[in-house]
Structures are given as structure tokens and as C-alpha cells.
C-alpha atoms as a PDB file:
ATOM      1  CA  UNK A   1      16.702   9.214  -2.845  1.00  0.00           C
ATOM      2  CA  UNK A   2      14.453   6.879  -4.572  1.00  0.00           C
ATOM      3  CA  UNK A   3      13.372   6.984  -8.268  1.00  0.00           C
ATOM      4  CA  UNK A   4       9.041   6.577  -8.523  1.00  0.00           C
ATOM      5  CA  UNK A   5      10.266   3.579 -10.613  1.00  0.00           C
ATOM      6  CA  UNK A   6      12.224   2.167  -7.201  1.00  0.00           C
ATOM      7  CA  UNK A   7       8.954   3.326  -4.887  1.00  0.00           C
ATOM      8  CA  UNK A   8       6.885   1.024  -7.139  1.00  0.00           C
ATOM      9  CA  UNK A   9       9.215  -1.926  -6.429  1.00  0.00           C
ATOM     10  CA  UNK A  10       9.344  -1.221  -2.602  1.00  0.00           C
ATOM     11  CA  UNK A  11       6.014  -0.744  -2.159  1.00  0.00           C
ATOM     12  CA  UNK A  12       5.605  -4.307  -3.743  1.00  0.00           C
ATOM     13  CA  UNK A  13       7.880  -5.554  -1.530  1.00  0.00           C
ATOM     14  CA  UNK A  14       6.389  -4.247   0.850  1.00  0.00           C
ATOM     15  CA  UNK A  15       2.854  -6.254   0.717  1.00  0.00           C
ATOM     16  CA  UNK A  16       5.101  -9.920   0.772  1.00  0.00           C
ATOM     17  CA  UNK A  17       7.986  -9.485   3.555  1.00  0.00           C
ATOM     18  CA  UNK A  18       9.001  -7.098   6.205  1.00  0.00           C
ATOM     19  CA  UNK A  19      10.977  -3.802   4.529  1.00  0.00           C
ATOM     20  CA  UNK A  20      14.647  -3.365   5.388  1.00  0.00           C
ATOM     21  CA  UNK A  21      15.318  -0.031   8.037  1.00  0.00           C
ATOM     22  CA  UNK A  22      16.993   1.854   4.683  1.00  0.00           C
ATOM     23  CA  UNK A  23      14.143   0.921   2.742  1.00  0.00           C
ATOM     24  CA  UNK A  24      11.692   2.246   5.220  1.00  0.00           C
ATOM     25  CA  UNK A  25      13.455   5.279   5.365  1.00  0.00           C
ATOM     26  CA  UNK A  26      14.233   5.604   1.591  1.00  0.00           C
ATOM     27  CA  UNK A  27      10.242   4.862   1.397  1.00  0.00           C
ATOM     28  CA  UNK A  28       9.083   7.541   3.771  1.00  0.00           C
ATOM     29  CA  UNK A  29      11.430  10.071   2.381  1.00  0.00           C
ATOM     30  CA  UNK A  30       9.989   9.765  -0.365  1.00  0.00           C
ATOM     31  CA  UNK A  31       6.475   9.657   0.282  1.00  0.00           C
ATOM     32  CA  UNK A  32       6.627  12.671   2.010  1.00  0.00           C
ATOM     33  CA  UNK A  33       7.624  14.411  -1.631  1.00  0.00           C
ATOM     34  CA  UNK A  34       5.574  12.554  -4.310  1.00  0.00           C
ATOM     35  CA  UNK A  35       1.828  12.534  -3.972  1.00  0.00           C
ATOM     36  CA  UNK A  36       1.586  10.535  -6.688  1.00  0.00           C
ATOM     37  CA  UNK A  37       3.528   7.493  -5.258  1.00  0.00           C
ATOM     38  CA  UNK A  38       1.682   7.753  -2.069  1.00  0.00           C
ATOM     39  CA  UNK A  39      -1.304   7.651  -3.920  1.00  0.00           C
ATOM     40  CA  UNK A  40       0.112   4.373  -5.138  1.00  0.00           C
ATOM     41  CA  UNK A  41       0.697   2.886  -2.195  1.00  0.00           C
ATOM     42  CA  UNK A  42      -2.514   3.433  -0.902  1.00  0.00           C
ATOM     43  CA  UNK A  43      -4.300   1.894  -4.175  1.00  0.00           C
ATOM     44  CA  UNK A  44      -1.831  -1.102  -3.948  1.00  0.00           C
ATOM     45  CA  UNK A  45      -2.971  -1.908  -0.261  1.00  0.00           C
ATOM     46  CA  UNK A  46      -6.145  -0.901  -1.198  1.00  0.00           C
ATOM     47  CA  UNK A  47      -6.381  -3.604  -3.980  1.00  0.00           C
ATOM     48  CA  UNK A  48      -4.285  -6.316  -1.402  1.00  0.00           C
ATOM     49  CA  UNK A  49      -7.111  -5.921   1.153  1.00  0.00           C
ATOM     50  CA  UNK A  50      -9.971  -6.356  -1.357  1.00  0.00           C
ATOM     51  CA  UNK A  51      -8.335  -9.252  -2.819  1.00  0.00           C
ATOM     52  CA  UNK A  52      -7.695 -11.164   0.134  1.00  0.00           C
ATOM     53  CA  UNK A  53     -11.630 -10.385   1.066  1.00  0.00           C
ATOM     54  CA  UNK A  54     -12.533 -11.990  -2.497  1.00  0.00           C
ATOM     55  CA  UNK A  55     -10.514 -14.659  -1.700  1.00  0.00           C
ATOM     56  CA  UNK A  56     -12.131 -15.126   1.627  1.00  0.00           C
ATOM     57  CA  UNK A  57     -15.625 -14.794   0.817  1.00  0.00           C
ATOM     58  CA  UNK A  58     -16.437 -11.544   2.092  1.00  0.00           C
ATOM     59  CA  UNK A  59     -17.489  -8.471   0.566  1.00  0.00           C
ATOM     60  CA  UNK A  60     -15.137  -4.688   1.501  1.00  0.00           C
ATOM     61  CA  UNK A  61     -18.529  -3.187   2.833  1.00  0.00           C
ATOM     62  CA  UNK A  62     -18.387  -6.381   5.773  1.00  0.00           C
ATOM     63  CA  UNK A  63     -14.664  -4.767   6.695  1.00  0.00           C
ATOM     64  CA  UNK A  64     -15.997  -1.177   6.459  1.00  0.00           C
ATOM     65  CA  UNK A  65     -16.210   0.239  10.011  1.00  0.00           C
ATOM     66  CA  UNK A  66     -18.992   2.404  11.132  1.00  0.00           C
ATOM     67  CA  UNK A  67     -19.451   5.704   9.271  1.00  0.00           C
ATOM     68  CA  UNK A  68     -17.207   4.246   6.317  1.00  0.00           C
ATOM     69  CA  UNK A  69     -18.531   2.927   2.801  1.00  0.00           C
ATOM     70  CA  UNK A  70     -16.916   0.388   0.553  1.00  0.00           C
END
């Protein structure tokens, strides 16, 4: 199984190219364990969406759906 350390590198991975069918697995196995890595995750993509927004022009609250808040 994966070391947080390894999660942290996958999960980066993750956000620039498509993961491997181990890695997926490894990842999910994982994830399903550590709260704290899946919090992680979460932030990382979090951060990747609001950067790519900045980078457009837009603001989060434009991509928030109904109901949801930036």
C-alpha cells in the first residue's frame, strides 16, 4: 500500500497526465483509509480549479452552481 508521502506524489500526478490502472488502485485503496490524504486531494483540485479560473479571468463564485458558494 501507499505511504501519505507516495499519495502526495500521485495525487500530483494526477492533475498533469492520466494515472496508471495500479496507481488508481493503489490511490483509491488508500483513500478509502486516510482522511487526511483525501482531504488533500480535494484541496489540491480545489486549488487547480481556482487557479485555472485566475488564470482565465473568472472569479470561483461564476463556476459555483446553484445553491453552492465560493
Amino acid at each position: 500500500m501507499l505511504s501519505c508521502k507516495e499519495v502526495t506524489e500521485v495525487c500530483s500526478a494526477e492533475m498533469e497526465r492520466p494515472l496508471r490502472l495500479g496507481e488508481q488502485v493503489s490511490l483509491r485503496t488508500h483513500l478509502m483509509m486516510c482522511t487526511g490524504c483525501t482531504r488533500y486531494r480535494k484541496q489540491l483540485k480545489t486549488l487547480r480549479q481556482v487557479m485555472q479560473a485566475y488564470a482565465q479571468g473568472r472569479s470561483i463564485s461564476d463556476d459555483a452552481g446553484p445553491g453552492e458558494s465560493a
